[in-house]
C-alpha atoms as a PDB file:
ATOM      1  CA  UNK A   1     106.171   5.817 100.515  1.00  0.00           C
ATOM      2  CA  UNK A   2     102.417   4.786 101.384  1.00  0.00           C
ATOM      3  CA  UNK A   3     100.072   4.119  97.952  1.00  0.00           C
ATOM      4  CA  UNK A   4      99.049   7.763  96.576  1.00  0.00           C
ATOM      5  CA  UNK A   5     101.182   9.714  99.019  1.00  0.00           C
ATOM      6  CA  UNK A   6     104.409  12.201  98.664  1.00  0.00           C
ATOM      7  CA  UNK A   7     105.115  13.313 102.596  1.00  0.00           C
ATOM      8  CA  UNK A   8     101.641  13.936 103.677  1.00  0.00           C
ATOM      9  CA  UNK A   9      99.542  14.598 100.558  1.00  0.00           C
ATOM     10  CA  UNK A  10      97.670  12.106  98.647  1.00  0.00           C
ATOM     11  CA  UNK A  11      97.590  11.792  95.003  1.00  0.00           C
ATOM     12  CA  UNK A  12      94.331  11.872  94.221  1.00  0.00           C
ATOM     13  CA  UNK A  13      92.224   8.895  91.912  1.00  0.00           C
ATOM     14  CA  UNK A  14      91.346  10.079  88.355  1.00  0.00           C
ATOM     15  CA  UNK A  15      88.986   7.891  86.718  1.00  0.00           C
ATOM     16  CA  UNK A  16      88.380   9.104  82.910  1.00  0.00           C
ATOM     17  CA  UNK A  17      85.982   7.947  80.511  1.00  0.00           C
ATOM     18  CA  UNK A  18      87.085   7.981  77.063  1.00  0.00           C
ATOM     19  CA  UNK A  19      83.783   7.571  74.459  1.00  0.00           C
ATOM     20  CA  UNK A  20      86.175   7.745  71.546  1.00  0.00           C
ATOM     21  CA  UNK A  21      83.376   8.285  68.613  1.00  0.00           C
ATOM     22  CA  UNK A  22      80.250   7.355  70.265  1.00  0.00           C
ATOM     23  CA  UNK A  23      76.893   9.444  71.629  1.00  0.00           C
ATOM     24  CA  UNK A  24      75.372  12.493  70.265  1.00  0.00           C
ATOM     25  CA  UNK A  25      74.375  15.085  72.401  1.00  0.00           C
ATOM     26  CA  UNK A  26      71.260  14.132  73.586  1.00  0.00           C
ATOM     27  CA  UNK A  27      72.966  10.708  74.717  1.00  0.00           C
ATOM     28  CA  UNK A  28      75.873  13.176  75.933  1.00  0.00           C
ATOM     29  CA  UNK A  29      73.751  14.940  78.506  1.00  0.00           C
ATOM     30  CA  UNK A  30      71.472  12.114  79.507  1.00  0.00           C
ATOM     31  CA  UNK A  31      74.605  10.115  80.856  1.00  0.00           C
ATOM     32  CA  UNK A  32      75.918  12.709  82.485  1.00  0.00           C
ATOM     33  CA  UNK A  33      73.222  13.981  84.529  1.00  0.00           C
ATOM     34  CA  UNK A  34      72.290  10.193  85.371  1.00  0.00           C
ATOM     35  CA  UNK A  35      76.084   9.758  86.068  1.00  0.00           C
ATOM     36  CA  UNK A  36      75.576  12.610  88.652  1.00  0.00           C
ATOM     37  CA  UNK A  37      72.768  11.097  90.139  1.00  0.00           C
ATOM     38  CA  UNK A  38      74.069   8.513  91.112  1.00  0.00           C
ATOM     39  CA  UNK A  39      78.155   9.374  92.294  1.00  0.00           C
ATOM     40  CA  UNK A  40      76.951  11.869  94.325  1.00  0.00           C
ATOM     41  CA  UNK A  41      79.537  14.484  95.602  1.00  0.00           C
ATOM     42  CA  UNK A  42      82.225  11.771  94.999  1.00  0.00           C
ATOM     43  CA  UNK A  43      84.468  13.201  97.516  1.00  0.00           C
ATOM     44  CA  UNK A  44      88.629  11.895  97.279  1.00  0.00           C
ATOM     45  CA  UNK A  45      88.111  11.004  93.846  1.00  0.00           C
ATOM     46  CA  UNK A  46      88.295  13.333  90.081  1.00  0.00           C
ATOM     47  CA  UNK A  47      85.976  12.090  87.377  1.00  0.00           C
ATOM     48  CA  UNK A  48      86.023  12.787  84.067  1.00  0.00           C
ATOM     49  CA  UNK A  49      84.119  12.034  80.463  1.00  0.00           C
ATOM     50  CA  UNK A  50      86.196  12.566  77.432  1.00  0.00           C
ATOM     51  CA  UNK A  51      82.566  13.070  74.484  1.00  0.00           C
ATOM     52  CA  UNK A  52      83.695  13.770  71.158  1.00  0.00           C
ATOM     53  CA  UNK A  53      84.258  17.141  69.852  1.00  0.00           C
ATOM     54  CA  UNK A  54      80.412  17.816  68.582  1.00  0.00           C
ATOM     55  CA  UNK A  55      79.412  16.669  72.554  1.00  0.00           C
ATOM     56  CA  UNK A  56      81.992  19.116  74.792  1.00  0.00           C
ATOM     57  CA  UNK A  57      79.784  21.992  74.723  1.00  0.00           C
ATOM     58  CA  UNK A  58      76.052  19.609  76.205  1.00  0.00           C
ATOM     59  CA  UNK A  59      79.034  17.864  78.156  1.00  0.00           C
ATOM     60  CA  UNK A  60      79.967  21.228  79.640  1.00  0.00           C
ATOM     61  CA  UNK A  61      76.551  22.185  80.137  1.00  0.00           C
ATOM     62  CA  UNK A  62      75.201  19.018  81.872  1.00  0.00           C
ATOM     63  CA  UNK A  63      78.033  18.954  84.155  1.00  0.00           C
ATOM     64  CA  UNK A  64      77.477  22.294  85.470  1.00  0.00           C
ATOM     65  CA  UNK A  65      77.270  22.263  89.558  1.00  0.00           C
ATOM     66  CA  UNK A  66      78.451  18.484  89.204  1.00  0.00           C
ATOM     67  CA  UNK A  67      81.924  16.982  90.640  1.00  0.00           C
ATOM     68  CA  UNK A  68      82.266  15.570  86.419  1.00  0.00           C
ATOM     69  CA  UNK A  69      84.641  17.393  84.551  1.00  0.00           C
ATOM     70  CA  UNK A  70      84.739  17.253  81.052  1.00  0.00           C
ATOM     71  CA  UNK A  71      88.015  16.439  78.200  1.00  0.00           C
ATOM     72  CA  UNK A  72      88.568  16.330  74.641  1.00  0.00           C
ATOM     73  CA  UNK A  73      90.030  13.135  73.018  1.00  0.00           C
ATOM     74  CA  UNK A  74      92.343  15.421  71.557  1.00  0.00           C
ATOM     75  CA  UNK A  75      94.119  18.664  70.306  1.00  0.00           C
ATOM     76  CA  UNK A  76      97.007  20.646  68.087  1.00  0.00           C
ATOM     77  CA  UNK A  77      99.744  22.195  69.139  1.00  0.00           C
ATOM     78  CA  UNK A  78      99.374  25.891  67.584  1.00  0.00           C
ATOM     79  CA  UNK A  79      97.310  28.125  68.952  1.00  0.00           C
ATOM     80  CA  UNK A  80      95.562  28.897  65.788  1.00  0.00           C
ATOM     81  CA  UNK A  81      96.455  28.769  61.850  1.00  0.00           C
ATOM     82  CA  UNK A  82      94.950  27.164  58.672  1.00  0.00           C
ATOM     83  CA  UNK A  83      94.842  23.697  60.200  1.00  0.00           C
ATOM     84  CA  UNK A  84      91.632  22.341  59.055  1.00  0.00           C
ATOM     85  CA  UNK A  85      89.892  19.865  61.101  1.00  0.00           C
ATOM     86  CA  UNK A  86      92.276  20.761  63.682  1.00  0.00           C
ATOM     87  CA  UNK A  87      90.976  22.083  67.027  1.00  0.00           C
ATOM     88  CA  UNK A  88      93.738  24.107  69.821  1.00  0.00           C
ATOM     89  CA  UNK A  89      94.030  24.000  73.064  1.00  0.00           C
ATOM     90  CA  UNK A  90      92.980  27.818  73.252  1.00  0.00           C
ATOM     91  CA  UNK A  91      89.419  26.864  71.826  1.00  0.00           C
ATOM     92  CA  UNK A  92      89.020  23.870  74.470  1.00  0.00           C
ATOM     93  CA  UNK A  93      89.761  26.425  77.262  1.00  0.00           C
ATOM     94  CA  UNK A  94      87.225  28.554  75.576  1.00  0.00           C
ATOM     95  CA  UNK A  95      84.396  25.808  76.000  1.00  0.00           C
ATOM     96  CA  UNK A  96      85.294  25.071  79.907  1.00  0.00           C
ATOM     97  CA  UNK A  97      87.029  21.762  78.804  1.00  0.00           C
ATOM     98  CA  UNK A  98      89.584  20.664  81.231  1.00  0.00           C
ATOM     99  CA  UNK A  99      91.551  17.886  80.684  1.00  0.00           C
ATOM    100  CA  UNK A 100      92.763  16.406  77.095  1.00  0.00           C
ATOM    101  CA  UNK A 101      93.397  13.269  76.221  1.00  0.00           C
ATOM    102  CA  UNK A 102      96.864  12.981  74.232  1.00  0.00           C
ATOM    103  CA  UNK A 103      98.549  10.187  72.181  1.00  0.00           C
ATOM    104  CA  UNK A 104      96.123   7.479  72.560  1.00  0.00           C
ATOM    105  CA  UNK A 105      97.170   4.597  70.985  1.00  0.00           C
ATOM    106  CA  UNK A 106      94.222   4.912  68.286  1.00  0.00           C
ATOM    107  CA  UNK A 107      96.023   8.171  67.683  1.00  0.00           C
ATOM    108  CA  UNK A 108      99.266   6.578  66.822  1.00  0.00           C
ATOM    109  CA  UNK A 109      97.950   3.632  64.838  1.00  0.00           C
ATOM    110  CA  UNK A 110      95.186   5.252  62.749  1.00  0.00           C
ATOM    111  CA  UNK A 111      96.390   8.676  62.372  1.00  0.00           C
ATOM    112  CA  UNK A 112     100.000   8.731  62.292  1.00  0.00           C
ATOM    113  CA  UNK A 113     100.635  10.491  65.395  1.00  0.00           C
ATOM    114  CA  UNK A 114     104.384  10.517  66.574  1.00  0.00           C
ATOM    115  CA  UNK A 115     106.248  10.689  70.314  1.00  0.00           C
ATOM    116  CA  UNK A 116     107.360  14.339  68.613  1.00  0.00           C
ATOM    117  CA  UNK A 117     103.657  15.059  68.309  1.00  0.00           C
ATOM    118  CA  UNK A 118     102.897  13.936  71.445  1.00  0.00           C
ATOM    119  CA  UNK A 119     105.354  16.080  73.064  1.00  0.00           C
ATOM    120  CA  UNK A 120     104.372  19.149  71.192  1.00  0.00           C
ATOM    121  CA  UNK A 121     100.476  18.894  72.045  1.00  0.00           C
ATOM    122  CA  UNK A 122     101.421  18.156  76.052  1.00  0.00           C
ATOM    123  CA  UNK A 123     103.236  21.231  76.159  1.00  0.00           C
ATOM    124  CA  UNK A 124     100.039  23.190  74.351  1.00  0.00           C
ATOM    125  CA  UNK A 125      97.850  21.752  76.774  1.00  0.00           C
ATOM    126  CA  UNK A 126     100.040  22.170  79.814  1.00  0.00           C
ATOM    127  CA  UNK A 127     100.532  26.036  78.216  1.00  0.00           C
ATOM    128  CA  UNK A 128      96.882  26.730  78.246  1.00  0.00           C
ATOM    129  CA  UNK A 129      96.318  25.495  81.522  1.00  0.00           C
ATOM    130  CA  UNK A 130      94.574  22.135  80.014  1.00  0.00           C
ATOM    131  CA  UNK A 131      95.815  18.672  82.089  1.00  0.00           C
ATOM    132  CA  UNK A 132      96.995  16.163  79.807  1.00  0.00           C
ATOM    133  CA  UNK A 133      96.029  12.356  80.136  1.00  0.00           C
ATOM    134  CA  UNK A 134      98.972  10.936  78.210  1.00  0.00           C
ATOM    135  CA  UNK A 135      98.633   8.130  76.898  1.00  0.00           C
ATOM    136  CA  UNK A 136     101.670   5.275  76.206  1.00  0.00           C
ATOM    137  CA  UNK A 137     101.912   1.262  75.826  1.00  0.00           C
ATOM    138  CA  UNK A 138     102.978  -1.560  74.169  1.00  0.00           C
ATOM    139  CA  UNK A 139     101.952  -3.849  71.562  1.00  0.00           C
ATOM    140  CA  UNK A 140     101.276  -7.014  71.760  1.00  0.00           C
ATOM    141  CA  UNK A 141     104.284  -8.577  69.708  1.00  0.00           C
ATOM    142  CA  UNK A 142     106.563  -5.249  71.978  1.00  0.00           C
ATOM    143  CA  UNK A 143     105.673  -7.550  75.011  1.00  0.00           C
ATOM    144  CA  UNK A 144     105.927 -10.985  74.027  1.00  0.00           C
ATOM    145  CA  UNK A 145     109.425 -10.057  72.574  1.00  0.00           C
ATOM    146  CA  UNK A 146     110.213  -8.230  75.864  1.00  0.00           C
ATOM    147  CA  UNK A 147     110.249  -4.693  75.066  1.00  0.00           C
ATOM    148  CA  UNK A 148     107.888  -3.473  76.755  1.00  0.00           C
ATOM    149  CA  UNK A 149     110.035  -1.420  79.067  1.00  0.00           C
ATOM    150  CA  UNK A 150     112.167  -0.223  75.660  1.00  0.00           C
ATOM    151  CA  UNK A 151     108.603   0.963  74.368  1.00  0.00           C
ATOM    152  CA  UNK A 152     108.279   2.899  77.312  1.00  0.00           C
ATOM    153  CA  UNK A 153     111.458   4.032  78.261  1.00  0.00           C
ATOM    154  CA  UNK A 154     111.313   6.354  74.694  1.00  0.00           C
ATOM    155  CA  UNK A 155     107.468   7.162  74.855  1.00  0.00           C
ATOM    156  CA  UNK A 156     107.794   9.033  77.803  1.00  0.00           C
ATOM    157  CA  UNK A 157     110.440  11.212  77.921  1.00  0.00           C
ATOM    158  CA  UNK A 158     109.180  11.855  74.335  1.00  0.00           C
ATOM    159  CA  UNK A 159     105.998  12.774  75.777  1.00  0.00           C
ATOM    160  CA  UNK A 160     107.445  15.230  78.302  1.00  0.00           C
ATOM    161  CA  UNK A 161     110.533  16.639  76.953  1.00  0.00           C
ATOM    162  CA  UNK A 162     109.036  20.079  77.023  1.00  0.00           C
ATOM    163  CA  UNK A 163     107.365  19.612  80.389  1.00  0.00           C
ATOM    164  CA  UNK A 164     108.770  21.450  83.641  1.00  0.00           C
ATOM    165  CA  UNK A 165     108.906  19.618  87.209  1.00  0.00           C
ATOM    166  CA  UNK A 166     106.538  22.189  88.300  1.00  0.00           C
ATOM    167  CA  UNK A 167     103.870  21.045  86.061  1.00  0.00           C
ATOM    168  CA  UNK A 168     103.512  17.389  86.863  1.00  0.00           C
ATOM    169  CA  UNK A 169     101.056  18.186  89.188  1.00  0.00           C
ATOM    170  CA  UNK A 170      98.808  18.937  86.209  1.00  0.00           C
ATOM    171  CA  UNK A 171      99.573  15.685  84.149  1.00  0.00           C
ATOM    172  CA  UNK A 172      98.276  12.407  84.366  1.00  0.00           C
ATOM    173  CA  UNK A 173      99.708   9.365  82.398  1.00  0.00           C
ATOM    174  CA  UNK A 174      97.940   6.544  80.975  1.00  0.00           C
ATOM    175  CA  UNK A 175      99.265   3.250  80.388  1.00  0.00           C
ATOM    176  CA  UNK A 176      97.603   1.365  77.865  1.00  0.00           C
ATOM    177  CA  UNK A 177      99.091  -1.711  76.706  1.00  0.00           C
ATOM    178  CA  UNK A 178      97.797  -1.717  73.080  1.00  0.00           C
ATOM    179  CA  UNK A 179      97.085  -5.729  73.183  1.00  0.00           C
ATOM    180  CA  UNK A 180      94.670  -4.911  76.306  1.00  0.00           C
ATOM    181  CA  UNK A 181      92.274  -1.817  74.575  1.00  0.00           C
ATOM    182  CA  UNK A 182      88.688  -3.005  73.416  1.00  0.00           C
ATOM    183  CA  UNK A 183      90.246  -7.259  73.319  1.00  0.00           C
ATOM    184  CA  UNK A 184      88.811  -8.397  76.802  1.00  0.00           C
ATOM    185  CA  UNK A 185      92.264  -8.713  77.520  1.00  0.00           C
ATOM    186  CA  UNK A 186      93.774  -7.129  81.073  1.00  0.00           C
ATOM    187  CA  UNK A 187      97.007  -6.695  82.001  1.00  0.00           C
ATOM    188  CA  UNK A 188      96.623  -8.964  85.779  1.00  0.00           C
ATOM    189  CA  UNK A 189      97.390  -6.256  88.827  1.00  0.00           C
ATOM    190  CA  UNK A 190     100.617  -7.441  88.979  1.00  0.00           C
ATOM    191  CA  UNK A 191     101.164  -6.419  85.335  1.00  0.00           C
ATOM    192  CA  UNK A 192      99.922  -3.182  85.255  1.00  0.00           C
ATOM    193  CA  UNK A 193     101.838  -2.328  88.685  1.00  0.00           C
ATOM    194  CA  UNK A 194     105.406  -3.335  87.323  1.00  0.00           C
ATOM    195  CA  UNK A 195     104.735  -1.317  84.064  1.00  0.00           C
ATOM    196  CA  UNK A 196     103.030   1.845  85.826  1.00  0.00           C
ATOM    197  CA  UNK A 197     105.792   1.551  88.795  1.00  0.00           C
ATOM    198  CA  UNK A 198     108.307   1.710  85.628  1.00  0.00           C
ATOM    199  CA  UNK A 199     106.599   4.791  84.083  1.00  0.00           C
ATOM    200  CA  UNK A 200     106.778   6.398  87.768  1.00  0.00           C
ATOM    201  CA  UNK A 201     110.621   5.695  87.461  1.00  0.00           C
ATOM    202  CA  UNK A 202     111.004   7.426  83.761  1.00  0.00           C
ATOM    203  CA  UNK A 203     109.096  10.310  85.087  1.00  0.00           C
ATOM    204  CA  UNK A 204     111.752  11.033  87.480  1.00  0.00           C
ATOM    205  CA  UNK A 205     114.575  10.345  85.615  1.00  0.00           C
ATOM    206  CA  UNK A 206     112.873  12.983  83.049  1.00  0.00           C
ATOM    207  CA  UNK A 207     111.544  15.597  85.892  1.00  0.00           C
ATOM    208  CA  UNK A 208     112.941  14.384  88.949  1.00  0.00           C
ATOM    209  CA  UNK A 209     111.769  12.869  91.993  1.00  0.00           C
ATOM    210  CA  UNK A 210     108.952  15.270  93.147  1.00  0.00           C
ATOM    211  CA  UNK A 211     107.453  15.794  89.765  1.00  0.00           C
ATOM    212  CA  UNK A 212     107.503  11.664  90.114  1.00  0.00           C
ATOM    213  CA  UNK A 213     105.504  11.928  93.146  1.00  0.00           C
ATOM    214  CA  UNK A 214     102.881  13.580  91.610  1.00  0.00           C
ATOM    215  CA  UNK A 215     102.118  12.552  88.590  1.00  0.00           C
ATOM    216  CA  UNK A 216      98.932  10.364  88.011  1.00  0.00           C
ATOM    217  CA  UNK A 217      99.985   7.874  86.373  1.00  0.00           C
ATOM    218  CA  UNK A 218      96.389   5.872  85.144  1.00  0.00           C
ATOM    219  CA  UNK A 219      95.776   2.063  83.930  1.00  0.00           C
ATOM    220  CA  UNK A 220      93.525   1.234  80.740  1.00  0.00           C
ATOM    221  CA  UNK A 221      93.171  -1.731  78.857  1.00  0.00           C
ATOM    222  CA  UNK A 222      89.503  -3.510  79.149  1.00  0.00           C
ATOM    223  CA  UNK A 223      88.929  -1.743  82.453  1.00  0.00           C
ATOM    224  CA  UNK A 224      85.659  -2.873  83.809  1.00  0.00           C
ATOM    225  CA  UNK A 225      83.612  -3.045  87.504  1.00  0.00           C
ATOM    226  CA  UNK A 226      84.743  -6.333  87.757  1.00  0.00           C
ATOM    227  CA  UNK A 227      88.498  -5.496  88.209  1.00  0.00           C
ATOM    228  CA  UNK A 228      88.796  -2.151  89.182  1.00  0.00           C
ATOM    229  CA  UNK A 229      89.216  -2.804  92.814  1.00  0.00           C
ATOM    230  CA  UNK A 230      92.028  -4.799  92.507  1.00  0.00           C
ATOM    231  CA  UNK A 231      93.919  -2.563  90.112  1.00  0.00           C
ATOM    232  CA  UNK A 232      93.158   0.482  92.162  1.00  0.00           C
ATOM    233  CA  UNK A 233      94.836  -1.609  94.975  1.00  0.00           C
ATOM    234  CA  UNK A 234      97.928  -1.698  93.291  1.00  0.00           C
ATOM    235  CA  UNK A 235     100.559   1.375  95.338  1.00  0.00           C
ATOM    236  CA  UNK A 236     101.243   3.318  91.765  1.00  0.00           C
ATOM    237  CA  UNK A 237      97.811   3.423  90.009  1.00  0.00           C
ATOM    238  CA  UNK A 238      96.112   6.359  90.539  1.00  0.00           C
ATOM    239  CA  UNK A 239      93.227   5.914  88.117  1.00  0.00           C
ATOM    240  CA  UNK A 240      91.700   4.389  85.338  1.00  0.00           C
ATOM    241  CA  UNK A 241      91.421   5.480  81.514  1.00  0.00           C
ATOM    242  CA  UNK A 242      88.299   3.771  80.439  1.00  0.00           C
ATOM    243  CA  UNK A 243      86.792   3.099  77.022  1.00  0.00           C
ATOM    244  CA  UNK A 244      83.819   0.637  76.803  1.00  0.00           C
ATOM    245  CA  UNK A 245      82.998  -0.007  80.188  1.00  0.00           C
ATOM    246  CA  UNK A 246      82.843   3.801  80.521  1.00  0.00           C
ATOM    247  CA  UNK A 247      79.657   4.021  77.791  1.00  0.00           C
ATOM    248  CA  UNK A 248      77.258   2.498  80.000  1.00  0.00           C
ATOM    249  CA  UNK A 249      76.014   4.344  83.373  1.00  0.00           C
ATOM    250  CA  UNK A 250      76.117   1.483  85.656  1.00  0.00           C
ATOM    251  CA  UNK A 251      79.226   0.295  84.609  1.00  0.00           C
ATOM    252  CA  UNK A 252      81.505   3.627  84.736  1.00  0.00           C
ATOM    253  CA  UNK A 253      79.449   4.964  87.715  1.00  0.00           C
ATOM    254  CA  UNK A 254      80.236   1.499  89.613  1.00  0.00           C
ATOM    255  CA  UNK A 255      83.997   1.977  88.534  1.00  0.00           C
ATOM    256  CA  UNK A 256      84.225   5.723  89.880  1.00  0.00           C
ATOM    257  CA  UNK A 257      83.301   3.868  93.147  1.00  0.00           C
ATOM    258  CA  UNK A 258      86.132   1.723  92.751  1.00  0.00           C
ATOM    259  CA  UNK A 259      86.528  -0.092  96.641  1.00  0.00           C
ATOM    260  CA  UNK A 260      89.582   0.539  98.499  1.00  0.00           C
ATOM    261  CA  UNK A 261      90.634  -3.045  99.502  1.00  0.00           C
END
């Protein structure tokens, strides 16, 4: 199989910027119009900006007629209730939002979040007709005692135990080794291949082959201009789930234009 191909279709790059609890509105729609200016039509590539919540709607708005789409950082699995603070899946749909991002690892550490919980709010997205970016990774002790496949080998079927084959088309999944997020620290190429080729491999143990085929499965970890090209060179990454690198212009519009090498 040729990188980003099942038979004759290409799986196509997602790059995703996730501005976890940074910009206002104003700063919201002044990136992304500038963002637009300069990616163009961005043809054979998906880009997305995940504001937070009090950002979707300028987001939304500033996007308009643009190739940017826009995602949450992320949602609850009932479709309404007393939940406070909560937001669903069926008000994200509501405000044009597109894409969610689920489980990131910021999630699991600060806020409790379980693989259960994970699972539950992929299927709410996936029901709503929201794509998922889910996100799963290691620790840094998990690797240097070897377990990094362990770790991943129960995050992801946890992740998509209420997911049907048929919907993997819709999903993207983002490996983020923890050790790697907001340290300077990158998982080499090589690294990030071996773990994202092993995701690929749980995925179709879980869905089967074609679902496998489809899936985006994403790198993060200290993604920046500097290495995107040769992790987007690597056969089974399909994208990149960005955090600081994707807060300045330059920098995230230079890695949506990630060079095929």
């Amino acid at each position: 199989m040729n990188k980003g191909e099942v038979g004759s279709r290409r799986r196509t790059p997602l790059l995703a910027g996730n501005w976890k609890m940074y910009k206002t509105s104003d700063e919201t729609s002044s990136f992304v119009r500038e963002l637009a200016s300069i990616v163009g039509p961005a043809d054979g590539r998906d880009i997305v900006v995940a504001p937070p919540f009090t950002s979707l709607v300028e987001a939304k708005r500033s996007a308009a007629g643009t190739p940017i789409a826009v995602a949450a950082q992320n949602v609850f699995w009932e479709p309404e209730g007393a939940y406070t603070g909560e937001v669903s899946a069926l008000m994200l749909v509501d405000l044009g939002v597109r894409y969610v991002i689920i489980g990131h690892s910021e999630r699991r550490q600060f806020f409790g979040e379980s693989d259960a919980a994970v699972g539950k709010k992929v299927a709410a997205a996936l029901s709503s007709a929201l794509s998922p970016i889910m996100c799963v990774g290691e620790t840094e002790s998990e690797r240097e005692a070897g377990r990094t496949e362990e770790v991943l080998a129960r995050q992801v079927p946890a992740g998509l135990v209420a997911v049907r084959p048929d919907q993997a088309s819709s999903l993207a999944i983002a490996y983020e080794p923890i050790w790697a997020i907001g340290t300077g620290k990158t998982a080499t190429p090589e690294m990030a291949q071996e773990a994202i080729s092993f995701v690929r491999a749980q995925v179709d143990k879980a869905l089967g082959p074609e679902a496998a085929g489809v899936v985006r499965v994403l790198y993060g970890g200290s993604v920046k201009p500097e290495n995107i090209d040769d992790l987007m060179a690597q056969p089974d990454i399909d994208g990149a789930l960005v955090g600081g690198a994707s807060l300045e212009v330059a920098s995230f519009a230079r890695i949506v234009q990630f060079r095929e090498l």
